[in-house]
PDB file of N, CA and C in Angstrom:
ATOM      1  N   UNK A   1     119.490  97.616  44.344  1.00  0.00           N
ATOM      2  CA  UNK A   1     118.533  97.937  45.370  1.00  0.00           C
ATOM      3  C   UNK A   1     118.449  96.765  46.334  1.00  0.00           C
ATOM      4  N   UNK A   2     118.787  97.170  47.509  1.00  0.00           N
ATOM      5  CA  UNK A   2     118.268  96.058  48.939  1.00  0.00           C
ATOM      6  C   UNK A   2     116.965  96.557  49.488  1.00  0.00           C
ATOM      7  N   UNK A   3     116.703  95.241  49.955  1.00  0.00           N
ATOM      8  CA  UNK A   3     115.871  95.329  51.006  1.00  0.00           C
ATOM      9  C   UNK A   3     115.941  95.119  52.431  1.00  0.00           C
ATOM     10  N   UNK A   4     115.841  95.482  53.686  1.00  0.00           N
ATOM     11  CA  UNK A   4     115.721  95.180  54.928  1.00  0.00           C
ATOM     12  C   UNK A   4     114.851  93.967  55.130  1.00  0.00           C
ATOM     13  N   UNK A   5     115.166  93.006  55.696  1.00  0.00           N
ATOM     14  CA  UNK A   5     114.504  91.746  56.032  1.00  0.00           C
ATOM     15  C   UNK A   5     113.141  91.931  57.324  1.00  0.00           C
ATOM     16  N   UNK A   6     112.123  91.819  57.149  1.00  0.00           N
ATOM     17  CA  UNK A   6     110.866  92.193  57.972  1.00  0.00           C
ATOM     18  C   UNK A   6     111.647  91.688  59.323  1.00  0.00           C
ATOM     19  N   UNK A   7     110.832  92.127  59.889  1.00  0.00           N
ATOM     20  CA  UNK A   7     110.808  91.604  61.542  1.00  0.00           C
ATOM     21  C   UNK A   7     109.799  90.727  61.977  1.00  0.00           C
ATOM     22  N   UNK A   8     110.159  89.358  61.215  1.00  0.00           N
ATOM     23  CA  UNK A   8     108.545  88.323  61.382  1.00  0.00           C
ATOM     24  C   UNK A   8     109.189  87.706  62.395  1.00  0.00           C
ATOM     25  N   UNK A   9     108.188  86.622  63.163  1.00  0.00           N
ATOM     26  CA  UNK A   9     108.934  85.698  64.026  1.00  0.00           C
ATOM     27  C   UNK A   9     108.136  84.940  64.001  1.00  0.00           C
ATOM     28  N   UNK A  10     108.679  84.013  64.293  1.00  0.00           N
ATOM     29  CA  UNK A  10     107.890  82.053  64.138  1.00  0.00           C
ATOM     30  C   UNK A  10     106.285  82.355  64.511  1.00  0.00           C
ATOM     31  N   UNK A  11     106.275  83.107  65.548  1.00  0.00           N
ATOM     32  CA  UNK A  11     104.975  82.746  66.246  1.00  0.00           C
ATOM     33  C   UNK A  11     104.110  83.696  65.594  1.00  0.00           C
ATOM     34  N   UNK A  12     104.422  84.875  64.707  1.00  0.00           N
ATOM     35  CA  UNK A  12     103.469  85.469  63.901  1.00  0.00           C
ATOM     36  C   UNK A  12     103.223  84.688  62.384  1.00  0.00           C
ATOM     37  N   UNK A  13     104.156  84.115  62.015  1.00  0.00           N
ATOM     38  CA  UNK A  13     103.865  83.286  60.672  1.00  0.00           C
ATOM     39  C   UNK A  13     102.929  82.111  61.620  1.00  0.00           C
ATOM     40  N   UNK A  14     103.094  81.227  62.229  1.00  0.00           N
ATOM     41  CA  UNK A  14     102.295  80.393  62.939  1.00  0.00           C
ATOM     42  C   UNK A  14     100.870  80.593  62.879  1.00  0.00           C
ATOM     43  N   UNK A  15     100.808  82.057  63.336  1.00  0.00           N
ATOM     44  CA  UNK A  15      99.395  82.422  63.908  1.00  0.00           C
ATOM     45  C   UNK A  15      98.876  82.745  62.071  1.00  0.00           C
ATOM     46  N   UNK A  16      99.569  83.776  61.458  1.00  0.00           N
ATOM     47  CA  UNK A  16      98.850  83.637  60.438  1.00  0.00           C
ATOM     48  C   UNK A  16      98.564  82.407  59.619  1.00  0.00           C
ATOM     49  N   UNK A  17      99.138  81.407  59.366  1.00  0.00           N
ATOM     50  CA  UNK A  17      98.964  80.015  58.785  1.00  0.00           C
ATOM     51  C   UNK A  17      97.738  79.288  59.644  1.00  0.00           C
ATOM     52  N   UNK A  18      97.340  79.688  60.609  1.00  0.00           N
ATOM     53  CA  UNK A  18      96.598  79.254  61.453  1.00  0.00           C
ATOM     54  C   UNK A  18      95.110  80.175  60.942  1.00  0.00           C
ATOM     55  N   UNK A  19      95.608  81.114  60.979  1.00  0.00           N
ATOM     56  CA  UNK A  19      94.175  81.971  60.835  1.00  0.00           C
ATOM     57  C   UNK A  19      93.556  81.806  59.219  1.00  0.00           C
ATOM     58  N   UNK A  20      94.843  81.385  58.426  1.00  0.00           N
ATOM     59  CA  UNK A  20      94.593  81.250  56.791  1.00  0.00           C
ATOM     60  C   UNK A  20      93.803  80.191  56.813  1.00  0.00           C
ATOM     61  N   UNK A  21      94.252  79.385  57.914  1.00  0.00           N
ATOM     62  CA  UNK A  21      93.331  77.717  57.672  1.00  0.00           C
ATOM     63  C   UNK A  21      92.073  77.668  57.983  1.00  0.00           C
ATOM     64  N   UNK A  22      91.784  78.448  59.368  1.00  0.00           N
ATOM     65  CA  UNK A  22      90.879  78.951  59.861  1.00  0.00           C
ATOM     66  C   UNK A  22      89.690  79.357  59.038  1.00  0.00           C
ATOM     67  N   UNK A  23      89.945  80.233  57.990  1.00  0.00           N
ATOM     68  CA  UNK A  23      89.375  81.015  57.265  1.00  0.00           C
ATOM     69  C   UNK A  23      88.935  80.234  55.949  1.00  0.00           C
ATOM     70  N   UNK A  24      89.945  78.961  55.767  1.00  0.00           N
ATOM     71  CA  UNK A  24      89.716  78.397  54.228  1.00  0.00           C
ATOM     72  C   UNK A  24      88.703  77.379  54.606  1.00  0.00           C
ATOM     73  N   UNK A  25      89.012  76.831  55.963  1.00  0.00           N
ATOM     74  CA  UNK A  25      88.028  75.453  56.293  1.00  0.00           C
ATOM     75  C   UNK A  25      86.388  76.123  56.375  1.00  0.00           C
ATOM     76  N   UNK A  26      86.452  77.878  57.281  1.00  0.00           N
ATOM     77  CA  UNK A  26      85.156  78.020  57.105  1.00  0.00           C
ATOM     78  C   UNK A  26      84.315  78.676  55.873  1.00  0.00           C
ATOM     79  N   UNK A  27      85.271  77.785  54.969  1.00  0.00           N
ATOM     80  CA  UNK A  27      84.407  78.350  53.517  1.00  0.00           C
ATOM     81  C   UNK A  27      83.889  76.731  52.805  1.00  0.00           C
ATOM     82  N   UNK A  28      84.259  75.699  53.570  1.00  0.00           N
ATOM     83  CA  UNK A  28      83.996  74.217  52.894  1.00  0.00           C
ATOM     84  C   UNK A  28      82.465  74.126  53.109  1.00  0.00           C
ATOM     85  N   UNK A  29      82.083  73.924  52.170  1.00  0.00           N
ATOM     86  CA  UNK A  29      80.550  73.305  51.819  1.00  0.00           C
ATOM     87  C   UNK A  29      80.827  71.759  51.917  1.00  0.00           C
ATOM     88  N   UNK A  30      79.172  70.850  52.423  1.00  0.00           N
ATOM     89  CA  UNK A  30      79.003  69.780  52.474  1.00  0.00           C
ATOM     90  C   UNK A  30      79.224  69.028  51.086  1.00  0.00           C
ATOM     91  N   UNK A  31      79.238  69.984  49.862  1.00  0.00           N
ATOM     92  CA  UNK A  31      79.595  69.333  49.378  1.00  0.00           C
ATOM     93  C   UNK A  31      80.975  68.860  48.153  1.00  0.00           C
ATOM     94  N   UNK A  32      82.278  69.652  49.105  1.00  0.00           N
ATOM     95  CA  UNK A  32      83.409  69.520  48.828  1.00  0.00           C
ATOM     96  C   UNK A  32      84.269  70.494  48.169  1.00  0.00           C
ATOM     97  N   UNK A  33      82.903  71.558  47.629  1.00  0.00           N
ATOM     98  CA  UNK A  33      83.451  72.769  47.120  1.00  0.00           C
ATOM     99  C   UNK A  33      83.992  73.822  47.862  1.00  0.00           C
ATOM    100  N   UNK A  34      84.849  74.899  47.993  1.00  0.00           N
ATOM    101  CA  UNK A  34      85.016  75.892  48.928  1.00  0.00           C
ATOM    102  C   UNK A  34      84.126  76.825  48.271  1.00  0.00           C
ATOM    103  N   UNK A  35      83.936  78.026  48.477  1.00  0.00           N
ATOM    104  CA  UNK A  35      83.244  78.764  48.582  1.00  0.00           C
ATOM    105  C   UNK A  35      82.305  80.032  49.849  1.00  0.00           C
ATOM    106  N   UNK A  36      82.187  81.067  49.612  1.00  0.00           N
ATOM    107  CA  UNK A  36      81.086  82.086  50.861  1.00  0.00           C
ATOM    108  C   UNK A  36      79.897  81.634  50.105  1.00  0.00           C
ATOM    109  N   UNK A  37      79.664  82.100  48.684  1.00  0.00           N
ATOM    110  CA  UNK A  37      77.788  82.368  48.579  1.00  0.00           C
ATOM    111  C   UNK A  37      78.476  81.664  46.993  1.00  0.00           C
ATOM    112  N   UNK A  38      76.815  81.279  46.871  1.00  0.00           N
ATOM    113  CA  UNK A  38      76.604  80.923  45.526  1.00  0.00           C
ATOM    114  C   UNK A  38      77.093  81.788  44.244  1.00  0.00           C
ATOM    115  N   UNK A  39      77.791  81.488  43.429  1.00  0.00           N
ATOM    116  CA  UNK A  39      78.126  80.405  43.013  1.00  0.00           C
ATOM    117  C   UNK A  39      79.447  79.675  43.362  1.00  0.00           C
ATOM    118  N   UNK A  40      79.283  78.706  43.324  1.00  0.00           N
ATOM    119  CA  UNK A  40      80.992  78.289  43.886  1.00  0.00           C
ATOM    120  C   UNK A  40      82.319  78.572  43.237  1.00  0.00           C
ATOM    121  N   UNK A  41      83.054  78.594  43.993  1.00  0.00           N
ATOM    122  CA  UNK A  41      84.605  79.049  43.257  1.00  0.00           C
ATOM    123  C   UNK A  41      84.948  77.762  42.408  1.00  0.00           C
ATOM    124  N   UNK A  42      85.329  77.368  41.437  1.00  0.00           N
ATOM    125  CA  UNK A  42      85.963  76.645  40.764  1.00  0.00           C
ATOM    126  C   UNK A  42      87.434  76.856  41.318  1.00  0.00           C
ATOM    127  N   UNK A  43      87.999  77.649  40.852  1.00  0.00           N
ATOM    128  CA  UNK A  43      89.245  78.472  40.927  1.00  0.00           C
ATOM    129  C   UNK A  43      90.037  78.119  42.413  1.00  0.00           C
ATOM    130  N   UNK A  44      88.655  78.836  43.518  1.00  0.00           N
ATOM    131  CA  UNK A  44      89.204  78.593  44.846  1.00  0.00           C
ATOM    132  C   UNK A  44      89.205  77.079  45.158  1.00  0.00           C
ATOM    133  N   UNK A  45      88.127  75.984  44.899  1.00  0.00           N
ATOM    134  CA  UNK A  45      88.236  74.960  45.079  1.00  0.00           C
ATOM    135  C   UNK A  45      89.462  74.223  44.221  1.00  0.00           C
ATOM    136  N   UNK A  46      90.222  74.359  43.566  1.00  0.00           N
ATOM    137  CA  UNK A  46      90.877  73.529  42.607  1.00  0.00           C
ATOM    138  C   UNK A  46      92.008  73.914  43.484  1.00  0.00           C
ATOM    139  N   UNK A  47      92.404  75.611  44.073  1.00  0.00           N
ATOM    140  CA  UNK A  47      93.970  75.946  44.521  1.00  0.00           C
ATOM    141  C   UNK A  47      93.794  75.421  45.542  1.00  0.00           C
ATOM    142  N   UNK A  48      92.245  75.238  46.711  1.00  0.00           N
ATOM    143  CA  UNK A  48      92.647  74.844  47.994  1.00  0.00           C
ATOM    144  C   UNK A  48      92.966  72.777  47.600  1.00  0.00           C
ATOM    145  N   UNK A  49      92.176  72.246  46.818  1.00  0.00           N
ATOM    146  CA  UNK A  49      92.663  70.870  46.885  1.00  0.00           C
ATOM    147  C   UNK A  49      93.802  71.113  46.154  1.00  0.00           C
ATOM    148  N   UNK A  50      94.978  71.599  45.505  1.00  0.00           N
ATOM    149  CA  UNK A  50      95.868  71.642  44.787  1.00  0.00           C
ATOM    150  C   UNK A  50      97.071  71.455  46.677  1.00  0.00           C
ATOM    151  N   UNK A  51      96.379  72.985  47.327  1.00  0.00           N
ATOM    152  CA  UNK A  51      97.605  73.428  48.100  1.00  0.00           C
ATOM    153  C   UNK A  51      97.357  72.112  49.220  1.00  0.00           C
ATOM    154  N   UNK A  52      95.782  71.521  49.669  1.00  0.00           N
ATOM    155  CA  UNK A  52      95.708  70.308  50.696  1.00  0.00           C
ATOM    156  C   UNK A  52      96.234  69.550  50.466  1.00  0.00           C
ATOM    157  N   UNK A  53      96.835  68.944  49.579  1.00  0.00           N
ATOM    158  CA  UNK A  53      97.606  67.709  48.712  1.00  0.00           C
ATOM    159  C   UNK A  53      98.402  67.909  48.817  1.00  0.00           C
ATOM    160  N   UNK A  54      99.389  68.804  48.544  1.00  0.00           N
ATOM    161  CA  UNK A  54     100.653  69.579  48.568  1.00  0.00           C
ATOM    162  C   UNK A  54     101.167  69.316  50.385  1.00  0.00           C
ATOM    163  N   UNK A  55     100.423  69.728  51.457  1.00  0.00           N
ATOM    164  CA  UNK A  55     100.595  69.740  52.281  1.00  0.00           C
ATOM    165  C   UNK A  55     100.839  68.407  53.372  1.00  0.00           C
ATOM    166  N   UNK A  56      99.652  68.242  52.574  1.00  0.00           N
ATOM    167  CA  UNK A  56      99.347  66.557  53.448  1.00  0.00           C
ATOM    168  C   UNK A  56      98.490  65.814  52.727  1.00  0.00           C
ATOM    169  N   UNK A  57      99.060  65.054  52.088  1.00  0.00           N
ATOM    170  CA  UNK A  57      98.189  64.355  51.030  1.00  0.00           C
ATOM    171  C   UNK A  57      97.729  63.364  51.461  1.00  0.00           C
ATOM    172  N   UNK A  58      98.275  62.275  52.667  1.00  0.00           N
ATOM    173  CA  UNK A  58      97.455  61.576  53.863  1.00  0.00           C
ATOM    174  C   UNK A  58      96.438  61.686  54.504  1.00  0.00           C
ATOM    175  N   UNK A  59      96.939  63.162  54.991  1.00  0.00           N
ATOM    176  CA  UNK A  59      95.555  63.682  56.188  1.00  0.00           C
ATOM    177  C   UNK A  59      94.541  64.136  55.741  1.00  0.00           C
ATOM    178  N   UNK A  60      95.107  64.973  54.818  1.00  0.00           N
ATOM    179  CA  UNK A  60      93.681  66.010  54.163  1.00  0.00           C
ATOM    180  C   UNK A  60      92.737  64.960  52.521  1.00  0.00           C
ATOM    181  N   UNK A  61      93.592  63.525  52.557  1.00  0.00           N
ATOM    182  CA  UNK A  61      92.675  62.948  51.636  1.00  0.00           C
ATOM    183  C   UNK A  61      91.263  62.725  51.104  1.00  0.00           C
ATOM    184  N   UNK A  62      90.644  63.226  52.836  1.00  0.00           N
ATOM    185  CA  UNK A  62      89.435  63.029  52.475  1.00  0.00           C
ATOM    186  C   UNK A  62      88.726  64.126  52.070  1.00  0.00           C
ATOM    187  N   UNK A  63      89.417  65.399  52.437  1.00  0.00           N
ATOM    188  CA  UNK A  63      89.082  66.755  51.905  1.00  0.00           C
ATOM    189  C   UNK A  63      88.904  66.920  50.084  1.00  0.00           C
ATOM    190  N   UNK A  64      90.822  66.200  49.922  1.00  0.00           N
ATOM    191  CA  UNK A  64      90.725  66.268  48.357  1.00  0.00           C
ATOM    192  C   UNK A  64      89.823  65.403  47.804  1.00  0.00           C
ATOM    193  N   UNK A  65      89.367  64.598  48.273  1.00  0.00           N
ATOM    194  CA  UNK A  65      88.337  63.521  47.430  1.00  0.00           C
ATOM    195  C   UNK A  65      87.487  64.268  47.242  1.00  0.00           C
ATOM    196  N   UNK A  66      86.738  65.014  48.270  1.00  0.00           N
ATOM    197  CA  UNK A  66      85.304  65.671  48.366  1.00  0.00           C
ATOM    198  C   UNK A  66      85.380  66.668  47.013  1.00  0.00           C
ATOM    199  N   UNK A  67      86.932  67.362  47.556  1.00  0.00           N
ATOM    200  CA  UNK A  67      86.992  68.660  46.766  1.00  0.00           C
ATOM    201  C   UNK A  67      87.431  68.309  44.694  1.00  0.00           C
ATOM    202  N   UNK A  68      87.872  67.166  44.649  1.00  0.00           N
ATOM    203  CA  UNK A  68      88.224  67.012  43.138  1.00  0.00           C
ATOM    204  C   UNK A  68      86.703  66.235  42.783  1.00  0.00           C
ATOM    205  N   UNK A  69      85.830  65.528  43.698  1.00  0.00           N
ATOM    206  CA  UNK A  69      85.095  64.603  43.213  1.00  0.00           C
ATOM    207  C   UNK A  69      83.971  65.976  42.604  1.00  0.00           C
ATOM    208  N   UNK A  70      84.032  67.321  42.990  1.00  0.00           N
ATOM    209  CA  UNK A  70      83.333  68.451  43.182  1.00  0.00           C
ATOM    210  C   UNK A  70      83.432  68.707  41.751  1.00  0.00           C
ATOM    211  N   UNK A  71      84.799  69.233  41.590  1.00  0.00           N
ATOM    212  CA  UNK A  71      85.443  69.523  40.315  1.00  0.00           C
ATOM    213  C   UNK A  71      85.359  68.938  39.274  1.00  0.00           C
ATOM    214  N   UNK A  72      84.676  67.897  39.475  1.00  0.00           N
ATOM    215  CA  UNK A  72      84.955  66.586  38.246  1.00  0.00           C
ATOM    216  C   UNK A  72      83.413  66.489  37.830  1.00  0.00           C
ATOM    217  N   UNK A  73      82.811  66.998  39.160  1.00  0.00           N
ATOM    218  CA  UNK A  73      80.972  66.955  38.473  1.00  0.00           C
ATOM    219  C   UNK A  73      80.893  68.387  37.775  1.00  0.00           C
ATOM    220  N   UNK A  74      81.469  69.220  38.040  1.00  0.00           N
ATOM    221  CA  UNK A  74      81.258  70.879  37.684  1.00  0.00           C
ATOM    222  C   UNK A  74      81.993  70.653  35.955  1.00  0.00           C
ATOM    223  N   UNK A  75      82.588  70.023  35.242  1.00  0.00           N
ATOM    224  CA  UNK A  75      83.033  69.970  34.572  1.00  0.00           C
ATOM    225  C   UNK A  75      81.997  70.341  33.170  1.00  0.00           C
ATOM    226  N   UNK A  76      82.055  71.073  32.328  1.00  0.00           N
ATOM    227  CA  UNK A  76      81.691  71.265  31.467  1.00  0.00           C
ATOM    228  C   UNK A  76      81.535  70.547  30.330  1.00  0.00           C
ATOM    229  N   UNK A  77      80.441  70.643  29.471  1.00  0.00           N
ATOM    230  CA  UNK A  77      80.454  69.789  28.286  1.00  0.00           C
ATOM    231  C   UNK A  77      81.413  69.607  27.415  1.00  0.00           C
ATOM    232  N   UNK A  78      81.674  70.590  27.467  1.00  0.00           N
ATOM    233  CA  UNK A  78      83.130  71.445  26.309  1.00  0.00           C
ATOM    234  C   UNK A  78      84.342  70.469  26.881  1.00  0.00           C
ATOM    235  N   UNK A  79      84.397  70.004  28.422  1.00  0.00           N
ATOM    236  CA  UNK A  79      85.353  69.639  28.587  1.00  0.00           C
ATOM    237  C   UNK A  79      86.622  70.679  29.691  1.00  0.00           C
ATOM    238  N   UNK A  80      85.679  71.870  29.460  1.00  0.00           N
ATOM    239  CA  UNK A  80      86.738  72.914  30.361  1.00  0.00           C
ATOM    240  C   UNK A  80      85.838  73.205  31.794  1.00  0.00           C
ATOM    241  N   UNK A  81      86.078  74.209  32.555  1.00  0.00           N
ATOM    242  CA  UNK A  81      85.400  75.198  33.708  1.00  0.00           C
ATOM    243  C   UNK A  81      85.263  76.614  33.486  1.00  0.00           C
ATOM    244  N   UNK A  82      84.554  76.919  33.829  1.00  0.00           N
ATOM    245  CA  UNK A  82      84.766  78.544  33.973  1.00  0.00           C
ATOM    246  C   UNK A  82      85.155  78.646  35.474  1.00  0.00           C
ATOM    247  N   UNK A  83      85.578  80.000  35.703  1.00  0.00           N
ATOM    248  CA  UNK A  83      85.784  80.885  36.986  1.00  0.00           C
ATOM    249  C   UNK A  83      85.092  80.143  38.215  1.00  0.00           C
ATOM    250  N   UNK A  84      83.800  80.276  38.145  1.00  0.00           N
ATOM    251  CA  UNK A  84      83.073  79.876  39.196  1.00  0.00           C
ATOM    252  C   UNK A  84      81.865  79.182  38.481  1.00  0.00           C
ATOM    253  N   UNK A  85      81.065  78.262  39.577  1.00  0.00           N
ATOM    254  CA  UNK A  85      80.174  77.192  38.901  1.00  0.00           C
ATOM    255  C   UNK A  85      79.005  77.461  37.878  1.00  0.00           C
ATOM    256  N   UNK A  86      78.835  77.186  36.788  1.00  0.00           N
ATOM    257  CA  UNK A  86      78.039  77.547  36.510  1.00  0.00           C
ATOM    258  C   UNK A  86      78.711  78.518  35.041  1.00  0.00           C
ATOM    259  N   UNK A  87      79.581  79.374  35.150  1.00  0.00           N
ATOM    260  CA  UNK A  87      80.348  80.269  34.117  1.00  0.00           C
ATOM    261  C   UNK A  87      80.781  79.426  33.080  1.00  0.00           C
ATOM    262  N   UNK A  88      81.301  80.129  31.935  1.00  0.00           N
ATOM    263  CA  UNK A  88      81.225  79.789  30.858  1.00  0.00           C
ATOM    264  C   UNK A  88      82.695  78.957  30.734  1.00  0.00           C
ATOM    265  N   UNK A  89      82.986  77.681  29.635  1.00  0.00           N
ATOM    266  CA  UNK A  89      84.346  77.769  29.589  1.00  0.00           C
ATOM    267  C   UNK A  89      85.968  78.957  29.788  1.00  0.00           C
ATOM    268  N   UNK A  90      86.308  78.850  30.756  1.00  0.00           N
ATOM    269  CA  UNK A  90      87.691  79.672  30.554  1.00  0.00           C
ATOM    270  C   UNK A  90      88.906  79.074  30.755  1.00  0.00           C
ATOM    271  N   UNK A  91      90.118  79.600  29.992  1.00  0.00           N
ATOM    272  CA  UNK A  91      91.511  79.278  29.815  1.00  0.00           C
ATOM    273  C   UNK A  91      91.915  78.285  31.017  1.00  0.00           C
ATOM    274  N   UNK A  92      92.318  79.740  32.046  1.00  0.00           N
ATOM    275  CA  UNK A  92      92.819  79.716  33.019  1.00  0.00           C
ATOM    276  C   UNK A  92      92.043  78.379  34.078  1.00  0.00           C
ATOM    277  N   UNK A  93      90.951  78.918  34.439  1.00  0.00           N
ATOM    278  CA  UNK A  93      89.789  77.539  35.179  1.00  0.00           C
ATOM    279  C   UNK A  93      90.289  76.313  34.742  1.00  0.00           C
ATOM    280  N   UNK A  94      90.107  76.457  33.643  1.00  0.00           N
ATOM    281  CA  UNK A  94      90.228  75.360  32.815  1.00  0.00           C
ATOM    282  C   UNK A  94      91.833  74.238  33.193  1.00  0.00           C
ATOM    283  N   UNK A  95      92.553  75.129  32.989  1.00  0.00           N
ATOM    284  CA  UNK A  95      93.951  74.560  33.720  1.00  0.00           C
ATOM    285  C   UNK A  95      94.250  73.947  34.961  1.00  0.00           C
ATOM    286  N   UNK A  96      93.571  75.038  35.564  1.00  0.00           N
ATOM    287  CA  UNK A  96      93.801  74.578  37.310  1.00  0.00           C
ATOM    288  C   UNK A  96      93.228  73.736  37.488  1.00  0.00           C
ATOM    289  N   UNK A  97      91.630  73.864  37.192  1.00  0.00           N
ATOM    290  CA  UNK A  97      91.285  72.524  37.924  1.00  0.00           C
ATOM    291  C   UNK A  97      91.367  71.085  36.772  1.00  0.00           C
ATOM    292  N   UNK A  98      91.759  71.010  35.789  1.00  0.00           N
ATOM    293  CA  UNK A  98      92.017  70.294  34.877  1.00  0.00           C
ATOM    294  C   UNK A  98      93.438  69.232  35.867  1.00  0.00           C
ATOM    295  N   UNK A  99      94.245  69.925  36.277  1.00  0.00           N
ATOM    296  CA  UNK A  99      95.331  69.171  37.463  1.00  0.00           C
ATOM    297  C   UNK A  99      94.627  69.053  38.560  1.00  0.00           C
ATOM    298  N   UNK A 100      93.923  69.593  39.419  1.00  0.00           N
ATOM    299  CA  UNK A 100      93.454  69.215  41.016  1.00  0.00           C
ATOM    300  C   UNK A 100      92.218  68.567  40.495  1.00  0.00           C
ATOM    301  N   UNK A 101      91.415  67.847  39.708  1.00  0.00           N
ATOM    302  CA  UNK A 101      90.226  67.009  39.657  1.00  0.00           C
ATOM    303  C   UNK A 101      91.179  66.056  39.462  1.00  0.00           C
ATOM    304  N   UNK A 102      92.235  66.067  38.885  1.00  0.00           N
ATOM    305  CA  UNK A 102      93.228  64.232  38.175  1.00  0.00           C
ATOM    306  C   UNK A 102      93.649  63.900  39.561  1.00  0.00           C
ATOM    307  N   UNK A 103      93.977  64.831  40.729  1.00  0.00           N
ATOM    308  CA  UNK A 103      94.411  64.565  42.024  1.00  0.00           C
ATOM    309  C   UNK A 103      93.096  63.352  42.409  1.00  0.00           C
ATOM    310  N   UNK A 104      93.883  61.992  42.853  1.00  0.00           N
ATOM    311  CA  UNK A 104      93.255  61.199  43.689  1.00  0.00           C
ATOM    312  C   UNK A 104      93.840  60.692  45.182  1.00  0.00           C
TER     313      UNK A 104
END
């Protein structure tokens, strides 16, 4: 089985990478977490400092500080995260942001 190759072009990947950023910056809280409404994403905060680092680990440093220093207070007794702030230990949480809080 083939596939036909889309018909993208620079300036539509552009614009969407633009609008993705758009959309992730207006979810940053003052205080480093991403998130819309209470309770905060664990999950989303750990992939966006995972993918800001990834990208530009210079520029966006001060983002990841905010965003792992976030992760590192949300941390559970147990030692793990749940899903979102506040939730119970889980696996998965637990993983992700277990690597993007060690990010300095």
């Amino acid at each position: 089985m083939t596939s036909a190759a889309l018909p993208v072009s620079r300036a539509d990947v552009a614009k969407a990478v633009e609008n993705g950023a758009e959309a992730l910056f207006g979810r940053l809280r003052p205080n480093g977490a991403f998130g819309d409404n209470a309770p905060a994403s664990i999950l989303g905060t750990a992939g966006t400092v995972a993918a800001l680092h990834a990208y530009d680990p210079t520029g966006a440093a001060d983002l990841v500080a905010g965003g792992t220093a976030w992760l590192r207070s949300r941390q559970l007794e147990d030692g793990g995260w749940g899903g979102v702030d506040g939730a119970p230990t889980d696996l998965v949480p637990t993983a992700v942001a277990n690597i993007s809080a060690s990010v300095r």
